[in-house]
N, C-alpha and C. Protein backbone atom coordinates (compact mmCIF):
# COMPACT_ATOMS: atom_id res chain seq x y z
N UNK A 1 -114.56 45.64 85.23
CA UNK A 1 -113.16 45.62 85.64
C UNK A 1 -113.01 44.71 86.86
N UNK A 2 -112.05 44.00 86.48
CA UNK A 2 -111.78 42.69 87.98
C UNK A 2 -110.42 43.78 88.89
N UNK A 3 -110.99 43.74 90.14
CA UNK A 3 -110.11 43.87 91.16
C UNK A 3 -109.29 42.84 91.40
N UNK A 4 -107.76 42.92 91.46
CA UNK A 4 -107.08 42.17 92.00
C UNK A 4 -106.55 42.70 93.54
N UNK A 5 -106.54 41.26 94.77
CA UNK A 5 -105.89 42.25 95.73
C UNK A 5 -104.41 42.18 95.71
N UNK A 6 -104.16 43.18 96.72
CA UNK A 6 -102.81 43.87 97.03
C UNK A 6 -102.11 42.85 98.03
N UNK A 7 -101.53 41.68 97.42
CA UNK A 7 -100.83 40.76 98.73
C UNK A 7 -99.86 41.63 99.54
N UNK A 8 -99.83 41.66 100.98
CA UNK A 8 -98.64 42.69 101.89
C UNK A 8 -98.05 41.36 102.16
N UNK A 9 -96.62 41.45 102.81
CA UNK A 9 -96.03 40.52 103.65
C UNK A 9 -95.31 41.55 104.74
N UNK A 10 -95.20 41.41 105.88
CA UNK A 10 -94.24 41.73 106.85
C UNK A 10 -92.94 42.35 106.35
N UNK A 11 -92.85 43.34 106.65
CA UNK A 11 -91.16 43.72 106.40
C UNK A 11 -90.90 43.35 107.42
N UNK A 12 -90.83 42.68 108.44
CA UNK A 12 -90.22 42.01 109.59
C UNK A 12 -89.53 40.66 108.89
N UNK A 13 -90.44 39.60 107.98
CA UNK A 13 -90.43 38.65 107.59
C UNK A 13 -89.02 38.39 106.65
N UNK A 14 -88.31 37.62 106.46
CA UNK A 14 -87.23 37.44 106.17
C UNK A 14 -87.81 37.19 104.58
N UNK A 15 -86.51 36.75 103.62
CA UNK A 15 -86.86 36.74 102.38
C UNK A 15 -87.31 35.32 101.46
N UNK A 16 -87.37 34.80 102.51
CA UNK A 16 -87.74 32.78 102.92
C UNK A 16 -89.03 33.13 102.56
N UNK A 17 -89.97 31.79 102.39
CA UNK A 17 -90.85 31.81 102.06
C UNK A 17 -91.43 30.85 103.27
N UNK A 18 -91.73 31.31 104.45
CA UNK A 18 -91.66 31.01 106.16
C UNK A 18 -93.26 31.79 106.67
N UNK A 19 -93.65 32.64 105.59
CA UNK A 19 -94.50 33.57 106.03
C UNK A 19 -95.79 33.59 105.76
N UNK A 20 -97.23 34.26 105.99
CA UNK A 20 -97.98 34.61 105.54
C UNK A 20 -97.97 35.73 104.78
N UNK A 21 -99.07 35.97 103.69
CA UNK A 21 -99.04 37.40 103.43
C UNK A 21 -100.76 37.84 103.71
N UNK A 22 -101.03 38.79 103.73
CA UNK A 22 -102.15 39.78 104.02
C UNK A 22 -102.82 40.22 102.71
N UNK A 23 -104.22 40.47 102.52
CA UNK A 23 -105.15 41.19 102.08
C UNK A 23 -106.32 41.27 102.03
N UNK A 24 -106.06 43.02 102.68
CA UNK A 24 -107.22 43.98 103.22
C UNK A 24 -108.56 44.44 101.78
N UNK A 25 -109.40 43.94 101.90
CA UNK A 25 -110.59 44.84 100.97
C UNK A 25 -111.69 45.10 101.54
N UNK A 26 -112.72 45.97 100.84
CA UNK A 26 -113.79 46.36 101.81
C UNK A 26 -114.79 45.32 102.56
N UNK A 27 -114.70 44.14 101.66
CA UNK A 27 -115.36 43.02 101.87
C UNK A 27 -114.44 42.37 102.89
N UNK A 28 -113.59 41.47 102.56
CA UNK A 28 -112.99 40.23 102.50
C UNK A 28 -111.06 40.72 103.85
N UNK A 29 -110.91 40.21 104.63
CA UNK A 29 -109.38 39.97 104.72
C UNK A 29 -109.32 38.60 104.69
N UNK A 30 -108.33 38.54 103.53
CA UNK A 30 -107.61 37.08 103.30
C UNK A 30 -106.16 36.85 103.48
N UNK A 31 -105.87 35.60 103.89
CA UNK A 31 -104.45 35.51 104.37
C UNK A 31 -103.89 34.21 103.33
N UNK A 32 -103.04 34.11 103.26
CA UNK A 32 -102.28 32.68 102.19
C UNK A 32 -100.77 32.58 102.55
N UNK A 33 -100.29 31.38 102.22
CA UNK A 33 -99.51 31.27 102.61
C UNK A 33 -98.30 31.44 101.86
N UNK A 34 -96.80 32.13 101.85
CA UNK A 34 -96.24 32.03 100.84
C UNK A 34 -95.22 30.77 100.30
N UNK A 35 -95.51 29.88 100.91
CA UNK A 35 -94.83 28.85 100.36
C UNK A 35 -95.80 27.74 99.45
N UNK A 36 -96.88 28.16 99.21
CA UNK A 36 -97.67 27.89 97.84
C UNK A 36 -99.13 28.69 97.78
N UNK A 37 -98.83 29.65 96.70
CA UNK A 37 -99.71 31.18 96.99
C UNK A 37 -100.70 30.77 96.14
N UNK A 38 -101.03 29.56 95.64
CA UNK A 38 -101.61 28.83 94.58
C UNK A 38 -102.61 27.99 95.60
N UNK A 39 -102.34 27.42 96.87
CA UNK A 39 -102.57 26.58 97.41
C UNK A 39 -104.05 27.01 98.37
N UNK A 40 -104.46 28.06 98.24
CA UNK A 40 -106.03 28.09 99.11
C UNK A 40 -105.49 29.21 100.38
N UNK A 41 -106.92 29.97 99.98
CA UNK A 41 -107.04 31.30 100.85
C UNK A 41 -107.45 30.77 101.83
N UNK A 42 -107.48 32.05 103.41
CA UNK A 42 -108.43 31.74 104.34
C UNK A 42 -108.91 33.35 103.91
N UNK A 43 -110.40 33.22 103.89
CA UNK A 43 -111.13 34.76 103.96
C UNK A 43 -111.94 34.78 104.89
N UNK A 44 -111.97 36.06 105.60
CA UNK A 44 -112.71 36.34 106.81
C UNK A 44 -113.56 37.43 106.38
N UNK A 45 -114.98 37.56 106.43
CA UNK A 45 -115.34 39.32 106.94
C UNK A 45 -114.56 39.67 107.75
N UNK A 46 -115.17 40.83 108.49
CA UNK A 46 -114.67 41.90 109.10
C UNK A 46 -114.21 41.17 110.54
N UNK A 47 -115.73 40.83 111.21
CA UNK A 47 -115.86 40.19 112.34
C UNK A 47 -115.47 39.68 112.62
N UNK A 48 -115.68 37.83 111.97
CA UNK A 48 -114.68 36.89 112.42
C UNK A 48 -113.05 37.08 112.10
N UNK A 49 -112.83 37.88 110.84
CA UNK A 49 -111.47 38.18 111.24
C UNK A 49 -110.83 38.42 112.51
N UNK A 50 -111.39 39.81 113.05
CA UNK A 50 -110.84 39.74 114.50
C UNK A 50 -110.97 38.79 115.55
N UNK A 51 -112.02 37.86 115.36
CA UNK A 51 -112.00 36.93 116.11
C UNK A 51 -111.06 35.92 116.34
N UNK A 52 -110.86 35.41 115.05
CA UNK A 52 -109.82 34.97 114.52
C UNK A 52 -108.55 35.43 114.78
N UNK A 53 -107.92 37.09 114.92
CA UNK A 53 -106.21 37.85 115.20
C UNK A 53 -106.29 37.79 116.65
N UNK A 54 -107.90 37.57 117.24
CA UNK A 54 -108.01 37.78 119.15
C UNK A 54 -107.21 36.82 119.60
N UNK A 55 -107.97 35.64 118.77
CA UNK A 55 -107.22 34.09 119.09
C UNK A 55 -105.82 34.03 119.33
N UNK A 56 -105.39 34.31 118.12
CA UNK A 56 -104.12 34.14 117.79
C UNK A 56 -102.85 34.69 118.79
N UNK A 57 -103.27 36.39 118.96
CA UNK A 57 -102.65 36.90 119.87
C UNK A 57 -102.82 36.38 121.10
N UNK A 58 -103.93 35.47 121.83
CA UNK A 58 -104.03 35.03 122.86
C UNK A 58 -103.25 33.79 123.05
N UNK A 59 -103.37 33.08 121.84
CA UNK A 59 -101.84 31.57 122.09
C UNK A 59 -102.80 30.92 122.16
N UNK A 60 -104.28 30.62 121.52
CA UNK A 60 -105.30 29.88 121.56
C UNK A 60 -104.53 28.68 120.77
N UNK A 61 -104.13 29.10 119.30
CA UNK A 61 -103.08 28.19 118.83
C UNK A 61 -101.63 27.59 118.98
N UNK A 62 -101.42 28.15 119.69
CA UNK A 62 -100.10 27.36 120.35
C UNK A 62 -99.63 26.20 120.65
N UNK A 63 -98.81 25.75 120.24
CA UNK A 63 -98.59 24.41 120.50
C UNK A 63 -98.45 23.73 121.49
C-alpha cells in the first residue's frame, strides 16, 4: 500500500495561490509550493527541518 501525504495549507492563507503548503510524516517534512504543486518538493528530516523554521523565524532570509 502507497502512502500518500496529507498536503495542510494555513487557514490564515488566503484562497490565492501565494502560499506554501505543509507535510508532516514520520520520516520526511516537506513543503511545496502552491502555485505549481507539480513543480519540486523541499524535504527535510526531522533535524534540519528545524534548522531550517529556526532560520526562517530569525529573518536569516529576508530580503
Amino acid at each position: 500500500m502507497i502512502d500518500y501525504p496529507t498536503w495542510r495549507k494555513s487557514s490564515r492563507s488566503s484562497n490565492q495561490t501565494t502560499c506554501v503548503e505543509l507535510s508532516v510524516s514520520v520520516e520526511l517534512t516537506s513543503i511545496r509550493d502552491t502555485k505549481n504543486r507539480n513543480g519540486g518538493t523541499l524535504a527535510f528530516a526531522d533535524m534540519p527541518y528545524q534548522v531550517f523554521l529556526n532560520a526562517i523565524k530569525a529573518g536569516r532570509f529576508d530580503r
